[in-house]
N, C-alpha and C. Protein backbone atom coordinates (compact mmCIF):
# COMPACT_ATOMS: atom_id res chain seq x y z
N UNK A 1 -0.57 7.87 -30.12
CA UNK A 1 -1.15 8.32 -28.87
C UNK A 1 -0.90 7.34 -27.73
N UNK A 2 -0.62 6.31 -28.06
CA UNK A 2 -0.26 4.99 -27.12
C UNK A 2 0.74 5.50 -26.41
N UNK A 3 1.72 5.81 -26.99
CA UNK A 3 2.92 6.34 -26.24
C UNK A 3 3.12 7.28 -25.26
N UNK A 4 2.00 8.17 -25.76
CA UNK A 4 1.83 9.39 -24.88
C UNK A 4 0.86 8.68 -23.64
N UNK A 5 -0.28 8.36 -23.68
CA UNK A 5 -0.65 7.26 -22.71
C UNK A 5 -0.33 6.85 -21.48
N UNK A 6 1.18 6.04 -22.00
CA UNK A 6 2.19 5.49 -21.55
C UNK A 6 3.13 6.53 -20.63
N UNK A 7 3.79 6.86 -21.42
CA UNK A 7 4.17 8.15 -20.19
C UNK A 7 3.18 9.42 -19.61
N UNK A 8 2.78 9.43 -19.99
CA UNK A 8 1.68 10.16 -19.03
C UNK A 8 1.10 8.93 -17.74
N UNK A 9 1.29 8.09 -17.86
CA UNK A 9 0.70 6.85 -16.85
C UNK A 9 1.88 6.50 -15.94
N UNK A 10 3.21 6.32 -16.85
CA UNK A 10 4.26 6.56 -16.07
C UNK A 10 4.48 7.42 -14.69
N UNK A 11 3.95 8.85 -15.43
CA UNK A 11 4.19 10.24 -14.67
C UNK A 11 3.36 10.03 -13.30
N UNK A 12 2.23 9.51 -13.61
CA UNK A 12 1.68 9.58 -12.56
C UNK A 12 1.78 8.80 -11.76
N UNK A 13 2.69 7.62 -12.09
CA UNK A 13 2.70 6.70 -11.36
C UNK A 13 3.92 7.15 -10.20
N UNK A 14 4.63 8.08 -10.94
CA UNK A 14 5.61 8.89 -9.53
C UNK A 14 4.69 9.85 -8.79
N UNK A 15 3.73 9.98 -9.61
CA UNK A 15 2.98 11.22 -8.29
C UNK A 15 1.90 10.36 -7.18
N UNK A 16 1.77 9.13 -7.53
CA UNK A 16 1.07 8.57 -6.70
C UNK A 16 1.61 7.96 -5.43
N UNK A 17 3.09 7.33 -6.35
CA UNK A 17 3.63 7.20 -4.94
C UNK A 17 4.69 7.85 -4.34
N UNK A 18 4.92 9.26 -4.62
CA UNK A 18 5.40 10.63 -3.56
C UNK A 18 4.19 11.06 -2.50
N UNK A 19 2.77 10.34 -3.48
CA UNK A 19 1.54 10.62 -2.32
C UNK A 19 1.08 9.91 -1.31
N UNK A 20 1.82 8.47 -1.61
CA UNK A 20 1.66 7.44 -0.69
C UNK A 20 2.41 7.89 0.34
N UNK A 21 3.77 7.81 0.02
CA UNK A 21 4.58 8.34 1.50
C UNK A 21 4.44 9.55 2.01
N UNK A 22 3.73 10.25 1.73
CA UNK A 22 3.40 12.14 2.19
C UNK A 22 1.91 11.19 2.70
N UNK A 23 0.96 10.27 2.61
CA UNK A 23 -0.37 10.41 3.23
C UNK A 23 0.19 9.61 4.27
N UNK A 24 1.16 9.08 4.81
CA UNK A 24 1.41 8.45 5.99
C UNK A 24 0.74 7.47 6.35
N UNK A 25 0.65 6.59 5.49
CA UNK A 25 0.03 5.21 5.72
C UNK A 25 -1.32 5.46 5.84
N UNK A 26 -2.07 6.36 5.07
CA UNK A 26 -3.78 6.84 4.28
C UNK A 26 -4.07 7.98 5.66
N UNK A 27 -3.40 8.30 6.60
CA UNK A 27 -3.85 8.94 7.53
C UNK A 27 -4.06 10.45 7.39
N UNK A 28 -3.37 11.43 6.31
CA UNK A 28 -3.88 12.12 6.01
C UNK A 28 -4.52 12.39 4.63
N UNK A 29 -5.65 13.30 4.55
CA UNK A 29 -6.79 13.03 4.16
C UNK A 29 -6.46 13.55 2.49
N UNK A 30 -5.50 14.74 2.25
CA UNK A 30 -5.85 15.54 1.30
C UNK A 30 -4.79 14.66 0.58
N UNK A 31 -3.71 14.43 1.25
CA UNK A 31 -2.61 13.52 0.43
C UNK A 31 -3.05 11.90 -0.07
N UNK A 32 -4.09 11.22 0.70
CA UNK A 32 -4.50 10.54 0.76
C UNK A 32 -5.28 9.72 -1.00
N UNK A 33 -6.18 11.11 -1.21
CA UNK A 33 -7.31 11.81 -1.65
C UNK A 33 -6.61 11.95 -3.07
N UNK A 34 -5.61 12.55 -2.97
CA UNK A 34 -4.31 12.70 -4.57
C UNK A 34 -4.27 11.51 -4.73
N UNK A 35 -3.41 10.09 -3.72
CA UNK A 35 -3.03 9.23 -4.49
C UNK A 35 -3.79 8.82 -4.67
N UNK A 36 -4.83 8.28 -4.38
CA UNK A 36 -6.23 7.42 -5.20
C UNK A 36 -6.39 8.06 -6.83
N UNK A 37 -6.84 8.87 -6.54
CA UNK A 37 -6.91 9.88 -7.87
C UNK A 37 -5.74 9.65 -8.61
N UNK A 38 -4.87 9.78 -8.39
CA UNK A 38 -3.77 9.12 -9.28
C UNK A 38 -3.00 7.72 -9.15
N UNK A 39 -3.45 7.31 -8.81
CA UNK A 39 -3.51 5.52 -8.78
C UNK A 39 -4.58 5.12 -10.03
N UNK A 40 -6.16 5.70 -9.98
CA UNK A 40 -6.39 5.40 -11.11
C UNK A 40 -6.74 5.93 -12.25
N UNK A 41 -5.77 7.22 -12.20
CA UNK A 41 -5.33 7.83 -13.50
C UNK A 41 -4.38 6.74 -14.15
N UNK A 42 -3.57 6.85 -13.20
CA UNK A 42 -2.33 6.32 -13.71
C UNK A 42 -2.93 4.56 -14.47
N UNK A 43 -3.55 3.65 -13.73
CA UNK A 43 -3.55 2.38 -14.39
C UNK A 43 -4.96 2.58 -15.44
N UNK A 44 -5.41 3.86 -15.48
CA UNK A 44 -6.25 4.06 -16.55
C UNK A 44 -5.77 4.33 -17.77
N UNK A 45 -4.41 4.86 -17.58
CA UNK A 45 -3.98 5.52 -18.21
C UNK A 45 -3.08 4.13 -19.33
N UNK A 46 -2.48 3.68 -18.62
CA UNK A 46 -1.52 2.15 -18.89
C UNK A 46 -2.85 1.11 -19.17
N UNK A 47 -3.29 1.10 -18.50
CA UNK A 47 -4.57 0.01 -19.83
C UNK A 47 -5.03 0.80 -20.99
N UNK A 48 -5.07 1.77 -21.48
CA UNK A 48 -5.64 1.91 -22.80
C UNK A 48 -4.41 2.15 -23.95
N UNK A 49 -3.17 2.45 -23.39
CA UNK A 49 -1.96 2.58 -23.77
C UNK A 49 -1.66 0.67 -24.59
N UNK A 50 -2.19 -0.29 -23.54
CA UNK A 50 -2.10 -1.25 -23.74
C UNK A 50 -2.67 -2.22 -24.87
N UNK A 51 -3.74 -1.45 -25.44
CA UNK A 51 -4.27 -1.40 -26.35
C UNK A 51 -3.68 -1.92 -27.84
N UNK A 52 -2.58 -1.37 -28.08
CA UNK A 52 -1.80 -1.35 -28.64
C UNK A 52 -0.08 -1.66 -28.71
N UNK A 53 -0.16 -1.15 -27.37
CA UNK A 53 1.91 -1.62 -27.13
C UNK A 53 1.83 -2.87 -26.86
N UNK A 54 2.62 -3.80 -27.03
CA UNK A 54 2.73 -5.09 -26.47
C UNK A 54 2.70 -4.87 -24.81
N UNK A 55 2.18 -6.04 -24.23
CA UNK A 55 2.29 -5.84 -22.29
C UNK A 55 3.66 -5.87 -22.20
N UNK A 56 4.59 -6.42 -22.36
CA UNK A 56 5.89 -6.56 -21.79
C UNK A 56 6.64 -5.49 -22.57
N UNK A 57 6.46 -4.96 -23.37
CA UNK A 57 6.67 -3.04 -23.36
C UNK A 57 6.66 -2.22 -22.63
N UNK A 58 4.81 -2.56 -22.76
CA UNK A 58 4.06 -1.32 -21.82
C UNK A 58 4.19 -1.76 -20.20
N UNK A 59 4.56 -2.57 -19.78
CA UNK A 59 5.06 -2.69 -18.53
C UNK A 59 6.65 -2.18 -17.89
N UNK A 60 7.31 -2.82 -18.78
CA UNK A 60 8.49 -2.26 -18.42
C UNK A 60 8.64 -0.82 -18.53
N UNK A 61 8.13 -0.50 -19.67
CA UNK A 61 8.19 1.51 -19.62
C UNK A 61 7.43 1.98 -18.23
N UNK A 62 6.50 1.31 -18.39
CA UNK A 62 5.32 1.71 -17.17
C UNK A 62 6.08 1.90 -15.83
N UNK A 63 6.59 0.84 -15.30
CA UNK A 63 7.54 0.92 -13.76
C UNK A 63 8.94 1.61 -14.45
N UNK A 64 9.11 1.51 -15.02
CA UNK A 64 10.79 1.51 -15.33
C UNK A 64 10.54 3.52 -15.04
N UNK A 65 9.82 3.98 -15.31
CA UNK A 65 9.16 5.41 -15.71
C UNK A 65 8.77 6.06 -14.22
N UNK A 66 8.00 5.17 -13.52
CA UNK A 66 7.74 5.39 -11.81
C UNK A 66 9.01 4.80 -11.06
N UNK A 67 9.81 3.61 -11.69
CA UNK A 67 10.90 3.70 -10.36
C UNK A 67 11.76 4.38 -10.31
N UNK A 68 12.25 5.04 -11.84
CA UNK A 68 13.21 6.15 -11.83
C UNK A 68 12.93 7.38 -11.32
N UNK A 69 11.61 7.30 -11.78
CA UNK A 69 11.06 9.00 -11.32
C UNK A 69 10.77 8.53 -9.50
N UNK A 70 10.38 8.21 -9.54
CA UNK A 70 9.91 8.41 -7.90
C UNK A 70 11.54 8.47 -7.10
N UNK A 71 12.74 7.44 -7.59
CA UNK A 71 13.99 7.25 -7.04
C UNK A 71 14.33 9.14 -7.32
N UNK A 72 14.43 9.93 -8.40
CA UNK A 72 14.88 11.20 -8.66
C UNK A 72 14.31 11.90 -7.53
N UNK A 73 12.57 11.68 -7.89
CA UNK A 73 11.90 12.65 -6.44
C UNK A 73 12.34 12.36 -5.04
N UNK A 74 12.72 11.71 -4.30
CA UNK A 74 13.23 10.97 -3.58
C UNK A 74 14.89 11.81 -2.95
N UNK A 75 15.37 11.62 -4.27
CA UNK A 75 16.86 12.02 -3.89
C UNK A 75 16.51 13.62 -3.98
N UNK A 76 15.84 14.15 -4.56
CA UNK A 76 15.72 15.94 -4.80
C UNK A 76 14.94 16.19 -3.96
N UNK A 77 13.76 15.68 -3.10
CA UNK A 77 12.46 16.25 -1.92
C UNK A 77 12.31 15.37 -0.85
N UNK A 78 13.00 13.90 -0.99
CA UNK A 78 13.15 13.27 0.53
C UNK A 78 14.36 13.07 1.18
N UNK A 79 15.67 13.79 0.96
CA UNK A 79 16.77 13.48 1.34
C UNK A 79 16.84 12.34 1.40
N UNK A 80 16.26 11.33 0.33
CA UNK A 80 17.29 10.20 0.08
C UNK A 80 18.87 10.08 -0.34
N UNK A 81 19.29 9.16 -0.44
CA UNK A 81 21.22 8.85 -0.39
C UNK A 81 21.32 9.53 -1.71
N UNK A 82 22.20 10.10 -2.18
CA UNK A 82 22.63 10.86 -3.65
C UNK A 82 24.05 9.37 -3.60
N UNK A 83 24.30 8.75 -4.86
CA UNK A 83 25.67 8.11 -5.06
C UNK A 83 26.04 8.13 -6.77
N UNK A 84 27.27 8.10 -6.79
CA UNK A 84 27.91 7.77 -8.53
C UNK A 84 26.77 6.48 -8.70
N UNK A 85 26.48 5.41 -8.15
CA UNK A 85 26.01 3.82 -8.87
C UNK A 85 25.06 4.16 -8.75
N UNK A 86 24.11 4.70 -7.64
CA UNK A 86 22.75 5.25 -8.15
C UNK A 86 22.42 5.95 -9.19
N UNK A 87 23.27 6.97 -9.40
CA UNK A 87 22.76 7.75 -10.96
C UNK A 87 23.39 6.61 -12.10
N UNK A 88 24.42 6.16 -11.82
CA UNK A 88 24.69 5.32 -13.28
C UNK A 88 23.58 3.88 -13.08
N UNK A 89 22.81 3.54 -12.24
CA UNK A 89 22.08 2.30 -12.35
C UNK A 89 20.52 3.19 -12.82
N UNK A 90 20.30 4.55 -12.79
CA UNK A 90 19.32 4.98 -12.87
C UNK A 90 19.02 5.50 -14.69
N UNK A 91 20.59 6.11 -14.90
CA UNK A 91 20.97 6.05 -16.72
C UNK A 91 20.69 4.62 -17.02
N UNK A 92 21.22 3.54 -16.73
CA UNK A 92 20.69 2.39 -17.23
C UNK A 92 19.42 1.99 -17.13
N UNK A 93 18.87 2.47 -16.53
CA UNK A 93 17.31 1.74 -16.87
C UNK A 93 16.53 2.71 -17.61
N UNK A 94 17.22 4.22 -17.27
CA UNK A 94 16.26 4.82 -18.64
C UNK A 94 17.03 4.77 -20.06
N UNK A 95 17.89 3.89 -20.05
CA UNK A 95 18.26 4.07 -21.33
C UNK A 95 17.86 2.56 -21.88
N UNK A 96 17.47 1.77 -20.79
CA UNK A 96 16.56 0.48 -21.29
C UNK A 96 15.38 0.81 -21.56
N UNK A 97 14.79 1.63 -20.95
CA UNK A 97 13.45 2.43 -21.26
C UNK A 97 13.53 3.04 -23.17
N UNK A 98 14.71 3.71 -23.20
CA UNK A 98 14.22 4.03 -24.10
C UNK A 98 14.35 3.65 -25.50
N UNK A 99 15.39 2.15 -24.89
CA UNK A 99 15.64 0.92 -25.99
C UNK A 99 14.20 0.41 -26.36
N UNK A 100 13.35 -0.01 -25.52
CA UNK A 100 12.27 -0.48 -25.63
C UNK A 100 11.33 -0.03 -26.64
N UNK A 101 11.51 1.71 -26.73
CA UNK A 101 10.73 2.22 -27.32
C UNK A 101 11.19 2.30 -28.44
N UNK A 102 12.42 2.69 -29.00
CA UNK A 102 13.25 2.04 -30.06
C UNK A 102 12.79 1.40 -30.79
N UNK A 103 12.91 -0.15 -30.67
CA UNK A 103 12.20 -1.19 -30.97
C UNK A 103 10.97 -1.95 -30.61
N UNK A 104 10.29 -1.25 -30.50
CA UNK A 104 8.62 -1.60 -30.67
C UNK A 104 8.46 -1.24 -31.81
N UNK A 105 7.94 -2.61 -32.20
CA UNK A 105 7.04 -2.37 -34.19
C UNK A 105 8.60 -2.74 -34.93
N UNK A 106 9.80 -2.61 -34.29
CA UNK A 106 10.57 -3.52 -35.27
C UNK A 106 10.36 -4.63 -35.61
N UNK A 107 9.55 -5.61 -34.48
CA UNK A 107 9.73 -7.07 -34.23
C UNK A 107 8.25 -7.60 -35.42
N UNK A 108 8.69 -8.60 -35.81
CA UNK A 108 7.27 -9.42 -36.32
C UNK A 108 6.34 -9.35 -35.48
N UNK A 109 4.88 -9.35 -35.93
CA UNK A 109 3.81 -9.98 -35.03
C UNK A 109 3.68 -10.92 -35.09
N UNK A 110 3.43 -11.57 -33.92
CA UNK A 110 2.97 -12.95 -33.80
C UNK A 110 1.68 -12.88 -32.95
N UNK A 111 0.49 -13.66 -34.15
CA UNK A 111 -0.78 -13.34 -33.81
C UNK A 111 -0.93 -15.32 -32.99
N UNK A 112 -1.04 -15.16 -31.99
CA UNK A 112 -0.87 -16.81 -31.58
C UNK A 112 -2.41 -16.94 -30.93
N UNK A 113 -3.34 -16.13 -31.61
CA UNK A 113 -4.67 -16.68 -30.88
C UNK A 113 -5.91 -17.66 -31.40
């Protein structure tokens, strides 16, 4: 369930900030009103995920998950730049994303407390 967590915390972490730039610097109210609400879905969501994934997992999935997604929303609903190195720098980080997940629980624990 950690995992799911995790991307679900991800997800929202692109809907929070497609809501940041649609509330125009908090000035409108209803867009405003979403990203809060999903600001702390989203890090509600990534602390209990955390529970269990290592932090430097669950972090990197965590942004790696909102910078791709928000960069996609971006190029498909804000006429941002479309380029060949953007989509191939954007395959690379989800395919570091999904190295990560790969290997979690391969590694030894190290209980150092």
């Amino acid at each position: 369930m950690a995992w799911f967590y995790l991307i679900l915390a991800g997800l929202s972490e692109i809907v929070w900030a497609f809501g940041l730039k649609e509330s125009h610097g908090f000035t409108m109210l209803g867009w405003s009103l979403l990203t809060v609400f999903f600001l702390i879905i989203s890090f509600g969501l990534f602390s209990v995920s955390m529970k269990t994934i290592p932090i430097g997992t669950a972090y990197a999935v965590f942004t790696g998950i909102g910078a791709a997604g928000t960069a996609i929303i971006g190029m498909l609903f804000l006429s941002e730049g479309v380029s060949f190195w953007k989509i191939i720098s954007l395959l690379v980080l989800l395919t570091g994303i999904i190295g990560l997940k790969l290997v979690d629980g391969s590694e030894p624990e190290k209980d150092g407390r």
